[in-house]
Structure formats: C-alpha cells, structure tokens
PDB file of N, CA and C in Angstrom:
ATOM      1  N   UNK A   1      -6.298   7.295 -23.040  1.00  0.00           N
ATOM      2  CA  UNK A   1      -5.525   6.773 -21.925  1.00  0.00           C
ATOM      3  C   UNK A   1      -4.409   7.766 -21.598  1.00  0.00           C
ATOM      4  N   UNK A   2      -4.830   8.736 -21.047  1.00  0.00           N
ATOM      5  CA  UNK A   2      -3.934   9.897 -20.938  1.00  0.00           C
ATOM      6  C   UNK A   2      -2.660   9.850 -20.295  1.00  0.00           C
ATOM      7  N   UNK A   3      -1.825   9.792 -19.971  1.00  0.00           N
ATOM      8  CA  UNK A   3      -0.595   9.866 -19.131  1.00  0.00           C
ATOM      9  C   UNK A   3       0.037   8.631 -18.866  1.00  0.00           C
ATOM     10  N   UNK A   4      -0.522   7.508 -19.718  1.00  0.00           N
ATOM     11  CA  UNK A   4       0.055   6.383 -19.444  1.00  0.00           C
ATOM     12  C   UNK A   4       1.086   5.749 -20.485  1.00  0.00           C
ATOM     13  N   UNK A   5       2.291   4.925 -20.597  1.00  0.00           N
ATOM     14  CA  UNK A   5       3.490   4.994 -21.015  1.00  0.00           C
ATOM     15  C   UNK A   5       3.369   3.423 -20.951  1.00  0.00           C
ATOM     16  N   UNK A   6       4.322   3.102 -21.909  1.00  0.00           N
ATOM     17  CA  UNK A   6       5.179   1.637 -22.068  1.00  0.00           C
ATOM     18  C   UNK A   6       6.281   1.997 -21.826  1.00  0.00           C
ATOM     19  N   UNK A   7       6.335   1.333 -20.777  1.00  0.00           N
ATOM     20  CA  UNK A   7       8.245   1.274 -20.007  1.00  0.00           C
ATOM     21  C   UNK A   7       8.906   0.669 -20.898  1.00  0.00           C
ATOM     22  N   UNK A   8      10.487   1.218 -20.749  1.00  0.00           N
ATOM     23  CA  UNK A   8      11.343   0.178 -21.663  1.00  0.00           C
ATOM     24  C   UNK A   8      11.630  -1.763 -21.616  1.00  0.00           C
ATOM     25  N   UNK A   9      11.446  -2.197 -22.507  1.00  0.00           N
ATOM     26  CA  UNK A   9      11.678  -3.507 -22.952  1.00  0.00           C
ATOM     27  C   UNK A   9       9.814  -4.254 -22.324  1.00  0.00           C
ATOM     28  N   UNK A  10       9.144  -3.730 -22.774  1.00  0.00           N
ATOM     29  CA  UNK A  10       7.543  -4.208 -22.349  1.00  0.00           C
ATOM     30  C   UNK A  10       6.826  -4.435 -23.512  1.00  0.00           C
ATOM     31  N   UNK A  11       6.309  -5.114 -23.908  1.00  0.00           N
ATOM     32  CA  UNK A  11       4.972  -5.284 -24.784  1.00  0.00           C
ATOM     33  C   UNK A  11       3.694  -5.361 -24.620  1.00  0.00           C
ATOM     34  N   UNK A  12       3.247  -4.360 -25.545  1.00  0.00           N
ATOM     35  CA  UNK A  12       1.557  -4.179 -25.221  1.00  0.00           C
ATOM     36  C   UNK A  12       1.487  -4.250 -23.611  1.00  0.00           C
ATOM     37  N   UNK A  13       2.114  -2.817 -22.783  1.00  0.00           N
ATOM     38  CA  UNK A  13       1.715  -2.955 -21.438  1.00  0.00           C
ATOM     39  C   UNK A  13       1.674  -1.251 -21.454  1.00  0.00           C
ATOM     40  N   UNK A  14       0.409  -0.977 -20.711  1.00  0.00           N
ATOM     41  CA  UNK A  14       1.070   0.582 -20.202  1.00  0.00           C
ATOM     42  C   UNK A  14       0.542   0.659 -18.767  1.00  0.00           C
ATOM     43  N   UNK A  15       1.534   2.313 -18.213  1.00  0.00           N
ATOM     44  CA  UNK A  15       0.862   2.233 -16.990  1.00  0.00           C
ATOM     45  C   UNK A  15       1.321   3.305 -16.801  1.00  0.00           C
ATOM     46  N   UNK A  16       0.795   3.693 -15.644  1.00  0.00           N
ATOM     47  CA  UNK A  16       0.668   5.135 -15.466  1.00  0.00           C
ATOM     48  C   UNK A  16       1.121   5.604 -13.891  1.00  0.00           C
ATOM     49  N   UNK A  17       1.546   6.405 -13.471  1.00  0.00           N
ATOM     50  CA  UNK A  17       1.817   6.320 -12.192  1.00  0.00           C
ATOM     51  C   UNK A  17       0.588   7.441 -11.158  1.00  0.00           C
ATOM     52  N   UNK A  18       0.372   6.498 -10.381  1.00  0.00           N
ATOM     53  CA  UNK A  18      -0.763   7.561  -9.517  1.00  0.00           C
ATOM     54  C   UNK A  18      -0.243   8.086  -8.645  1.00  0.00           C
ATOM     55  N   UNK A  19       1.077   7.850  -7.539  1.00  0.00           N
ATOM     56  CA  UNK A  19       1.538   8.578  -6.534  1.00  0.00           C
ATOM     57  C   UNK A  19       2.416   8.168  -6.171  1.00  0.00           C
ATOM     58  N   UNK A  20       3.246   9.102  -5.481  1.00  0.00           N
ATOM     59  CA  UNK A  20       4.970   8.756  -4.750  1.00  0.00           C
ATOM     60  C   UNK A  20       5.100   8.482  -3.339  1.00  0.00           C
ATOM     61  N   UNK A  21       5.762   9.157  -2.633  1.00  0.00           N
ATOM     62  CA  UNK A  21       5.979   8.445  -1.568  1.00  0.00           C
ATOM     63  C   UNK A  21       5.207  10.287  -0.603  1.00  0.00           C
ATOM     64  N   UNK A  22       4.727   9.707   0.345  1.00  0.00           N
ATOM     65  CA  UNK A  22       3.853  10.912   1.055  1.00  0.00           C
ATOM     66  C   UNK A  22       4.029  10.358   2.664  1.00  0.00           C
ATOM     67  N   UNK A  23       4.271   9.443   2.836  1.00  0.00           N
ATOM     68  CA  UNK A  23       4.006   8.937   4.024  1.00  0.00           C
ATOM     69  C   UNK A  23       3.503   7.391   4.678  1.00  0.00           C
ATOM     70  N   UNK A  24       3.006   7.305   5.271  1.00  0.00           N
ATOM     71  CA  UNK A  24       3.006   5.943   5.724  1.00  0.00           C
ATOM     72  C   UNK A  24       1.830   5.404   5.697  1.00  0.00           C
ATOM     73  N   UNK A  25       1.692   4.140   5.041  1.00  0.00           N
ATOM     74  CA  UNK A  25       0.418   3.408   5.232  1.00  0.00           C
ATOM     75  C   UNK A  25      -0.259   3.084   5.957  1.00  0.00           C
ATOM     76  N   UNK A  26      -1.164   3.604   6.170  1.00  0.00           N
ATOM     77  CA  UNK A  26      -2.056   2.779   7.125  1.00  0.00           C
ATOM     78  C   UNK A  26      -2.700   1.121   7.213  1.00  0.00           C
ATOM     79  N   UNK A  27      -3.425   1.700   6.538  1.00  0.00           N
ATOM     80  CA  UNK A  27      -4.126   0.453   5.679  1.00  0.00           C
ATOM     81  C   UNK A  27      -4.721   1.251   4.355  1.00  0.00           C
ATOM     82  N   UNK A  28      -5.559  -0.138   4.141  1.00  0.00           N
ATOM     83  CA  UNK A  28      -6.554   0.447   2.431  1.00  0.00           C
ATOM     84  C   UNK A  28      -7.928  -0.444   2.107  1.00  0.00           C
ATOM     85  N   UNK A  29      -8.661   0.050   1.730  1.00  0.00           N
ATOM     86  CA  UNK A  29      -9.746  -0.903   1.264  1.00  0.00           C
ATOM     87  C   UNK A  29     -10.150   0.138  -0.072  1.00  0.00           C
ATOM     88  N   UNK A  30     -10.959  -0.980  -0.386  1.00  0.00           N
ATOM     89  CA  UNK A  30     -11.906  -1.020  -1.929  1.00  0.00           C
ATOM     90  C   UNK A  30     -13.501  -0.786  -1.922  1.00  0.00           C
ATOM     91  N   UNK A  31     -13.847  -0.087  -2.494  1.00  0.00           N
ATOM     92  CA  UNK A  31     -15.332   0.998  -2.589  1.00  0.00           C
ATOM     93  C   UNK A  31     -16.100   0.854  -3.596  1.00  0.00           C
ATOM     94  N   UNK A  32     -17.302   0.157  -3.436  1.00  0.00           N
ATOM     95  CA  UNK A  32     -17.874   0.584  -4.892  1.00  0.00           C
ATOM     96  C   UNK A  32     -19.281   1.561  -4.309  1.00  0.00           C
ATOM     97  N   UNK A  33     -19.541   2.259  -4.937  1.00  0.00           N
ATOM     98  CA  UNK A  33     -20.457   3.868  -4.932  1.00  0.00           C
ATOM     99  C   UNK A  33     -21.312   3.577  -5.791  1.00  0.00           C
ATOM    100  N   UNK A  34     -22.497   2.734  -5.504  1.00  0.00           N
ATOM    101  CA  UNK A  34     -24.019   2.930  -6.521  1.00  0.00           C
ATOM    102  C   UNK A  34     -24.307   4.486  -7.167  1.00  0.00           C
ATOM    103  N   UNK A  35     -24.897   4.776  -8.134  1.00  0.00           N
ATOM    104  CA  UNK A  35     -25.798   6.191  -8.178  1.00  0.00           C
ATOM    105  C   UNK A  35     -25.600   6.553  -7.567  1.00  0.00           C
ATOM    106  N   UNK A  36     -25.549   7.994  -6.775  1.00  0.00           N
ATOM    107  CA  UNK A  36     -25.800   8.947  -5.716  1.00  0.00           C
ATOM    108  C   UNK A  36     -25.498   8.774  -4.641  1.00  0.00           C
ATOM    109  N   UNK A  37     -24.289   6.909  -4.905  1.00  0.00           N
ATOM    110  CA  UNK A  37     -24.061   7.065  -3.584  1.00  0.00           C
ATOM    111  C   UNK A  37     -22.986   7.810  -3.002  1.00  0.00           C
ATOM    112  N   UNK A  38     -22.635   7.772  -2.038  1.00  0.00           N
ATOM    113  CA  UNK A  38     -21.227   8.120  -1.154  1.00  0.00           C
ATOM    114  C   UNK A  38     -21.269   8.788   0.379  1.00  0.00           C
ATOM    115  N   UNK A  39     -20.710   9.608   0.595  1.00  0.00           N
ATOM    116  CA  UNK A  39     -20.583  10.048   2.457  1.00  0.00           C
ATOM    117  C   UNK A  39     -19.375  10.144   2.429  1.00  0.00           C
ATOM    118  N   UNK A  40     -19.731  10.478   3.911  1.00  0.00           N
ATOM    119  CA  UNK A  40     -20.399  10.711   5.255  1.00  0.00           C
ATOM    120  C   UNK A  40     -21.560  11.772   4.245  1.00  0.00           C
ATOM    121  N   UNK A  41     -22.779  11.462   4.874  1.00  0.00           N
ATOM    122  CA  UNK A  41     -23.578  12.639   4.375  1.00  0.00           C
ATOM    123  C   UNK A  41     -23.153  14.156   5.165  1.00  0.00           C
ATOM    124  N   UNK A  42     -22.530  13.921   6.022  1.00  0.00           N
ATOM    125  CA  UNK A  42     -22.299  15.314   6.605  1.00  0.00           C
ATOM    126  C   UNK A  42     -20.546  15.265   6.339  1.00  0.00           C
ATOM    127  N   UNK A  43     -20.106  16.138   5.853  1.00  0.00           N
ATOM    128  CA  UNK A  43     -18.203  15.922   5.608  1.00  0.00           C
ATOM    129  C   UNK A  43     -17.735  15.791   6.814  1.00  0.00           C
ATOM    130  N   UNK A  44     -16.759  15.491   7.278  1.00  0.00           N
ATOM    131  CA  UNK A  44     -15.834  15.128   8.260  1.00  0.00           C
ATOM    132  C   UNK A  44     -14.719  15.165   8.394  1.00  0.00           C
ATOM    133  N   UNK A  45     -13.716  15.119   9.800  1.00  0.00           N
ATOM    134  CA  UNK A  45     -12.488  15.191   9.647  1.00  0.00           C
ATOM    135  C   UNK A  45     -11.895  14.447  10.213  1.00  0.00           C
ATOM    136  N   UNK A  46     -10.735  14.223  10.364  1.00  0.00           N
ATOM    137  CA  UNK A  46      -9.784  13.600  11.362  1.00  0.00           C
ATOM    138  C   UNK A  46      -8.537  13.664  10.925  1.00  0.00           C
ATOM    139  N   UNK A  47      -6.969  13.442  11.870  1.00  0.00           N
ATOM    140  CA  UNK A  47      -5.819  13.616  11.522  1.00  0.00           C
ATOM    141  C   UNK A  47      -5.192  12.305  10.725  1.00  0.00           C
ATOM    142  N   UNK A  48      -5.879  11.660   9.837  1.00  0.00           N
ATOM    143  CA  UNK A  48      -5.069  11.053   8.860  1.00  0.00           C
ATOM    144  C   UNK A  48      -5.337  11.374   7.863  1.00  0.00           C
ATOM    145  N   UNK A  49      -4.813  11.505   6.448  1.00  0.00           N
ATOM    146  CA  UNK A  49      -5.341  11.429   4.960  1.00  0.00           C
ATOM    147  C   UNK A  49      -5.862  10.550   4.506  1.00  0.00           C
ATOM    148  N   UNK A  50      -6.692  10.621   3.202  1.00  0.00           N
ATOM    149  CA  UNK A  50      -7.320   9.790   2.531  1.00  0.00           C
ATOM    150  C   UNK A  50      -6.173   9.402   1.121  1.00  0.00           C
ATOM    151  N   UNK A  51      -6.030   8.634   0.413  1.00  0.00           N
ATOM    152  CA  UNK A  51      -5.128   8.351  -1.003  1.00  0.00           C
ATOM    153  C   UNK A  51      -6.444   7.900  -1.517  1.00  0.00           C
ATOM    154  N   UNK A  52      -7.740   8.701  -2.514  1.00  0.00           N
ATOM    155  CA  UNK A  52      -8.156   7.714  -3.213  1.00  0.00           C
ATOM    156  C   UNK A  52      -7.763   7.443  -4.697  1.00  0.00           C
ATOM    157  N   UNK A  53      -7.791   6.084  -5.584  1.00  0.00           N
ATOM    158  CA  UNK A  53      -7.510   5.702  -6.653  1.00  0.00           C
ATOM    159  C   UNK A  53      -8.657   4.989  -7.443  1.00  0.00           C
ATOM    160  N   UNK A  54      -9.689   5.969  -8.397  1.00  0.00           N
ATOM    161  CA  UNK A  54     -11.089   5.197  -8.741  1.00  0.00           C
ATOM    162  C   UNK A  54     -10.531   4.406  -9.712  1.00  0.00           C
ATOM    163  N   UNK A  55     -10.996   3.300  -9.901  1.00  0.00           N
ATOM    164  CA  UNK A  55     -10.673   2.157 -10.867  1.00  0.00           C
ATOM    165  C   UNK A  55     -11.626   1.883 -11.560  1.00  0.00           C
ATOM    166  N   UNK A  56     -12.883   2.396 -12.047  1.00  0.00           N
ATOM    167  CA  UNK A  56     -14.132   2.283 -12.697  1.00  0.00           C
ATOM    168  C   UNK A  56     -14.817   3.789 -12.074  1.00  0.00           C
ATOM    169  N   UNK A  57     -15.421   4.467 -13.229  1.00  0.00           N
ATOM    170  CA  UNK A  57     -16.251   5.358 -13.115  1.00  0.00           C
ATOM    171  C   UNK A  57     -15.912   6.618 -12.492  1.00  0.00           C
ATOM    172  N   UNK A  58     -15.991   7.761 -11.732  1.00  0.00           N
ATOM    173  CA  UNK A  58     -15.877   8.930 -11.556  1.00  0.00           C
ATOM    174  C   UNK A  58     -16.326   9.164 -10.142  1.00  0.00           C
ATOM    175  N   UNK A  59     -15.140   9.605  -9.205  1.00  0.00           N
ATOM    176  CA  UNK A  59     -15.932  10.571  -7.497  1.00  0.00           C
ATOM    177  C   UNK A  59     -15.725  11.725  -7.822  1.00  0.00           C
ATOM    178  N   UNK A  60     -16.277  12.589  -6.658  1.00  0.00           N
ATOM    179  CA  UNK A  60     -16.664  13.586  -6.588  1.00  0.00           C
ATOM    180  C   UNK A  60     -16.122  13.841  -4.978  1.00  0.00           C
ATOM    181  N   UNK A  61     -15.213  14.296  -5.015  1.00  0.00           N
ATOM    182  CA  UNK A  61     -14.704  14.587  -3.489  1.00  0.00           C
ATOM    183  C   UNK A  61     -14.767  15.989  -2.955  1.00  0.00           C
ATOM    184  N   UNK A  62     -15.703  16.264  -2.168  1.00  0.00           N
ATOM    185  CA  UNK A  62     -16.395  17.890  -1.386  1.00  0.00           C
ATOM    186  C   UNK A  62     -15.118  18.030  -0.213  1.00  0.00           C
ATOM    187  N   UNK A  63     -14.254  19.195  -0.594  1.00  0.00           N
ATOM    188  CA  UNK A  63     -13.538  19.652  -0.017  1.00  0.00           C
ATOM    189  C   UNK A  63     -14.062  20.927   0.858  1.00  0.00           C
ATOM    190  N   UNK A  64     -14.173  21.016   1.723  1.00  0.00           N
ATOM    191  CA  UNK A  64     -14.687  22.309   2.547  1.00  0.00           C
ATOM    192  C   UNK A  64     -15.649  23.003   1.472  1.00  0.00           C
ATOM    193  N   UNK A  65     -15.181  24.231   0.518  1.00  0.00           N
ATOM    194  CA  UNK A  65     -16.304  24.746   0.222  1.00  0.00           C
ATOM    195  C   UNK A  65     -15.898  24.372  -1.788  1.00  0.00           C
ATOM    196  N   UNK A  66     -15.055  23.497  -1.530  1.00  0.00           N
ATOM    197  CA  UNK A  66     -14.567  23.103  -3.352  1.00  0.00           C
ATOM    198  C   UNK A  66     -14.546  22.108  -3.590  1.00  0.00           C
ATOM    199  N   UNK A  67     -15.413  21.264  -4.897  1.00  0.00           N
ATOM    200  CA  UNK A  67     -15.311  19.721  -5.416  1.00  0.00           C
ATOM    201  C   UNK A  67     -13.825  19.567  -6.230  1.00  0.00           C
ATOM    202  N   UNK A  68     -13.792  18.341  -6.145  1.00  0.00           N
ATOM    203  CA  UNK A  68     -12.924  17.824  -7.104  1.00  0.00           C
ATOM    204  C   UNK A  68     -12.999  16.574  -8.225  1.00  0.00           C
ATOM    205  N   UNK A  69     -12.971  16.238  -8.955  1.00  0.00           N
ATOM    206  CA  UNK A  69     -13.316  15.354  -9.702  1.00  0.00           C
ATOM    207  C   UNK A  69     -12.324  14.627 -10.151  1.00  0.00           C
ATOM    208  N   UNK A  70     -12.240  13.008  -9.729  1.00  0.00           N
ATOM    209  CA  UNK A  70     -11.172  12.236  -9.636  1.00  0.00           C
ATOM    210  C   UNK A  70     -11.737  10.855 -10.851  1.00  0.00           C
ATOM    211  N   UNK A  71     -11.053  10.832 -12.051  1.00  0.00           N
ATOM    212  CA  UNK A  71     -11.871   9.833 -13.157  1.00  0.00           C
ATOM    213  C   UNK A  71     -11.092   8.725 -12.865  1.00  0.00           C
ATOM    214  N   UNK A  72     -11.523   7.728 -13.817  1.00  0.00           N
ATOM    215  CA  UNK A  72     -11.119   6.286 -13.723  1.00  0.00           C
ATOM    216  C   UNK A  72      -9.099   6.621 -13.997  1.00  0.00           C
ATOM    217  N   UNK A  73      -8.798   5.713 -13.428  1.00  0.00           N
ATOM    218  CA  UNK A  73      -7.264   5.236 -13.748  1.00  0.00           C
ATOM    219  C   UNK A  73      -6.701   6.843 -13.182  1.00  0.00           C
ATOM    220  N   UNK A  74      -7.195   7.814 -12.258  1.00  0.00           N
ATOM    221  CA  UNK A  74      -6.710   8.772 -11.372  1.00  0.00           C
ATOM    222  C   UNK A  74      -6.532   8.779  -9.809  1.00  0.00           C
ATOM    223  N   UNK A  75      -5.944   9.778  -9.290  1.00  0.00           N
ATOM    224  CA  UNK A  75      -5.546   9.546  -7.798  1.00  0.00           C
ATOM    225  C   UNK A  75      -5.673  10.679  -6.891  1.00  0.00           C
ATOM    226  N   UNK A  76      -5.844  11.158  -6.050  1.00  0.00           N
ATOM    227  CA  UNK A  76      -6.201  12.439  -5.569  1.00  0.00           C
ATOM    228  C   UNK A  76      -6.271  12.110  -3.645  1.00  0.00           C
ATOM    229  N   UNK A  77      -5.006  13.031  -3.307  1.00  0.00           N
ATOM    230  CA  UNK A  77      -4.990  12.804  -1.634  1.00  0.00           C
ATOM    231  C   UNK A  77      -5.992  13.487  -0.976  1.00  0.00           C
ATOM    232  N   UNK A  78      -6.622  13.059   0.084  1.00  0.00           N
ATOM    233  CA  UNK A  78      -7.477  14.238   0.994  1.00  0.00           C
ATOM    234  C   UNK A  78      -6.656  14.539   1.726  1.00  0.00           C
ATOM    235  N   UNK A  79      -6.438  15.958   2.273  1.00  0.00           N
ATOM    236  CA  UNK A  79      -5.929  15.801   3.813  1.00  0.00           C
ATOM    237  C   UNK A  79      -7.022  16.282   4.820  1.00  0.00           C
ATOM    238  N   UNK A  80      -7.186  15.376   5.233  1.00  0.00           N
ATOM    239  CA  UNK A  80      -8.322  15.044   6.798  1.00  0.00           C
ATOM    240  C   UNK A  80      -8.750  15.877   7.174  1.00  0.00           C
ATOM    241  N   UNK A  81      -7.713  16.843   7.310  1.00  0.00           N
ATOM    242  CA  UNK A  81      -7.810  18.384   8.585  1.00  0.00           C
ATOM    243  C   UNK A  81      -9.019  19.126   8.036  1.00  0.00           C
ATOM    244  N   UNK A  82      -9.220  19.012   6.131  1.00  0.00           N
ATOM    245  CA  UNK A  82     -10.139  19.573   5.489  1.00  0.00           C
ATOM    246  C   UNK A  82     -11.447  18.903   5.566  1.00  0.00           C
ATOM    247  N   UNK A  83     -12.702  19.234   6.422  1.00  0.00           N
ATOM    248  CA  UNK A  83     -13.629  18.563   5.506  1.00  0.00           C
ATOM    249  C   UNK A  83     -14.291  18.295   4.699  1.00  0.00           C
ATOM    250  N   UNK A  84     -14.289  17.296   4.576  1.00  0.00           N
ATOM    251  CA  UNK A  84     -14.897  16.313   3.114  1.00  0.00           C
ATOM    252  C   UNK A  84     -15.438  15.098   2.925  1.00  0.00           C
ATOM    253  N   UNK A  85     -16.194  14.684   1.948  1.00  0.00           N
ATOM    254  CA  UNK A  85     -16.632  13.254   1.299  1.00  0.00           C
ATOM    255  C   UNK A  85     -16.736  13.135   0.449  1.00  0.00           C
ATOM    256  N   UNK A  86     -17.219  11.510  -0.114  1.00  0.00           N
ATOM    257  CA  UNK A  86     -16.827  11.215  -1.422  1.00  0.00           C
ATOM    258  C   UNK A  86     -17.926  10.885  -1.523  1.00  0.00           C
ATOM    259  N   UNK A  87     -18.077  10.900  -3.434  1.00  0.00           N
ATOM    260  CA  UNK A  87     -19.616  10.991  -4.153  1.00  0.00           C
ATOM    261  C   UNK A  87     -19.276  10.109  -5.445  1.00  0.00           C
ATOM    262  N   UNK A  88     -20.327   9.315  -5.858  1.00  0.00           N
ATOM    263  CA  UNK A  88     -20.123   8.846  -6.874  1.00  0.00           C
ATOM    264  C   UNK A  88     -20.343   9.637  -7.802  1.00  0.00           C
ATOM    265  N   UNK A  89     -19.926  10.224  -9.166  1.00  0.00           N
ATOM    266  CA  UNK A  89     -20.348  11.391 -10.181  1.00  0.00           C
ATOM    267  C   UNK A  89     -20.549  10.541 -11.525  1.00  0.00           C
ATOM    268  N   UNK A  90     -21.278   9.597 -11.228  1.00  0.00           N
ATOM    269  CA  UNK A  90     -20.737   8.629 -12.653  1.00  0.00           C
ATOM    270  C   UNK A  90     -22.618   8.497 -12.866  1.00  0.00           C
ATOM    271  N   UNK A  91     -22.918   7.517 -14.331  1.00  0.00           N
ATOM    272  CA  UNK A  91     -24.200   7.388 -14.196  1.00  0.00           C
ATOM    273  C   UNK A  91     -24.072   5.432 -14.221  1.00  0.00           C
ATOM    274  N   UNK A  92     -22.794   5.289 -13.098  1.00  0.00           N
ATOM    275  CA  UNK A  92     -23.179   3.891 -12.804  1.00  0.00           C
ATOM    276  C   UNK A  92     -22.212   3.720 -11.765  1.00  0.00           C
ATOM    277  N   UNK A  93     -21.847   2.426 -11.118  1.00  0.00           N
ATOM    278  CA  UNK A  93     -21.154   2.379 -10.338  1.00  0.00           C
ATOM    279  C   UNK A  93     -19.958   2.307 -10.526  1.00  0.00           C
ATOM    280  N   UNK A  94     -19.383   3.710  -8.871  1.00  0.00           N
ATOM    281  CA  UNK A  94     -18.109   4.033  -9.079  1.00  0.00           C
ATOM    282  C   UNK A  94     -17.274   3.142  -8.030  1.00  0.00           C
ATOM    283  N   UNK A  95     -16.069   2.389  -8.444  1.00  0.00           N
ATOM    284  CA  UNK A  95     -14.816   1.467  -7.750  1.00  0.00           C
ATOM    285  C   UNK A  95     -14.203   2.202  -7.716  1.00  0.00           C
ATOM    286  N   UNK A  96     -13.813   2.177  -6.266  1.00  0.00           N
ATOM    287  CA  UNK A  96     -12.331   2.951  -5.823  1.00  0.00           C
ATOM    288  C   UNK A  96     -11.812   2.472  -4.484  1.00  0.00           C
ATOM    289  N   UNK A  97     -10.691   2.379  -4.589  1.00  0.00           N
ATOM    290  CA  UNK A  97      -9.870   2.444  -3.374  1.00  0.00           C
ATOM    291  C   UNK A  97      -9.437   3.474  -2.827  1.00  0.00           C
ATOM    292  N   UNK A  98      -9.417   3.050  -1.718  1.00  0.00           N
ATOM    293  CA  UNK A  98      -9.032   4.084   0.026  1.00  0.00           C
ATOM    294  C   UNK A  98      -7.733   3.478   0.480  1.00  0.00           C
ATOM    295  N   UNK A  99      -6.982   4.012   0.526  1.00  0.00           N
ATOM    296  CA  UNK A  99      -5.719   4.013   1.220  1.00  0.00           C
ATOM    297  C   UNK A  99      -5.612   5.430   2.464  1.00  0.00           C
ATOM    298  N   UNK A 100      -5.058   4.883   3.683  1.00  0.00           N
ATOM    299  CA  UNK A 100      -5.407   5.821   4.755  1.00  0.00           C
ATOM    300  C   UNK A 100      -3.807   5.974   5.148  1.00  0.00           C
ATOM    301  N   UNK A 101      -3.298   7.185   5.088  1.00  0.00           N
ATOM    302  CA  UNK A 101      -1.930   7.833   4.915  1.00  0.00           C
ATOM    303  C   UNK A 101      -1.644   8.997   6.310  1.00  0.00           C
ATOM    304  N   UNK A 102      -0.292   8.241   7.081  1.00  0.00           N
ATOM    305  CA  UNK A 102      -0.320   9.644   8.194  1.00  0.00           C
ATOM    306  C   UNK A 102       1.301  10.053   7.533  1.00  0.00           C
ATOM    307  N   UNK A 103       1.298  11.374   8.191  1.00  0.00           N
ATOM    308  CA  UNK A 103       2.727  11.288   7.970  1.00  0.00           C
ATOM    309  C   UNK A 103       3.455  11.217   9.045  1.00  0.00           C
TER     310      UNK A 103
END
C-alpha cells in the first residue's frame, strides 16, 4: 500500500492522496473496462482534461506516441490537447473514475 499514511489521531485508517487543486470540475463518472476493453479505438482530443482514479485493477492510457500505466489506488491527468485513450491492462476488470477538468 505504497504512499498511503494514518493521519494524526485515526485508527486503523489510511489514505493516500491522489490530487490537488488543478482546476475546475466539470463533472465525473465511473468506468468499469472488461479484458481488452477501453477507447475511443482511435485516440482523440478536445480542450478539457481527463483526472482518471482506477479503483480496481490497472489502465493503460496511450498518450500520442507514449503509454502510461495508472494501478489501483493511483491518479494520472490527461491533458486533452494530447491524443489519447484508455485501456484496461489488467487480466480482469478494470474500475475507474473520470473526472473532466478545465482550467
């Protein structure tokens, strides 16, 4: 449980922080990624960011011509302008949330 902490005066709690302040919410939804799944099959762009946070299992996010690999209880921004999509990299299904961020 790498990077995660018991705050002062807590029992048996930890937690970990995934991100600060970047900008403004859009909205957010929740993802689950069968096997092999994910998309856009073709990457894509547009002028907002992505915030994703997988909560079970492992993505795989195709940045123009570089992956990234985002594991359970991690967080990783897209910015839009780049294209990209997300992949499940797990050998089961991957949960994650989308939070959509402008600045």
């Amino acid at each position: 449980m790498s990077g995660f902490i018991t705050p002062p005066r807590h029992v048996d709690f930890r937690a970990k922080k995934l991100f600060g302040g970047m900008g403004h919410i859009v909205d957010g939804a929740v993802a689950y990624m069968d096997v092999n799944g994910g998309g856009p099959t073709e990457p894509h762009t547009h002028e907002h960011d992505h915030l994703f946070i997988v909560t079970e299992g492992e993505a795989r996010i195709r940045l123009g011509e570089r992956e990234v690999i985002v594991g359970k209880d991690e967080s990783f921004l897209v910015e839009g302008r780049i294209p990209h999509s997300v992949w499940n990299n797990s050998d089961g299904v991957t949960k994650m949330i989308g939070i959509t961020v402008t600045k």
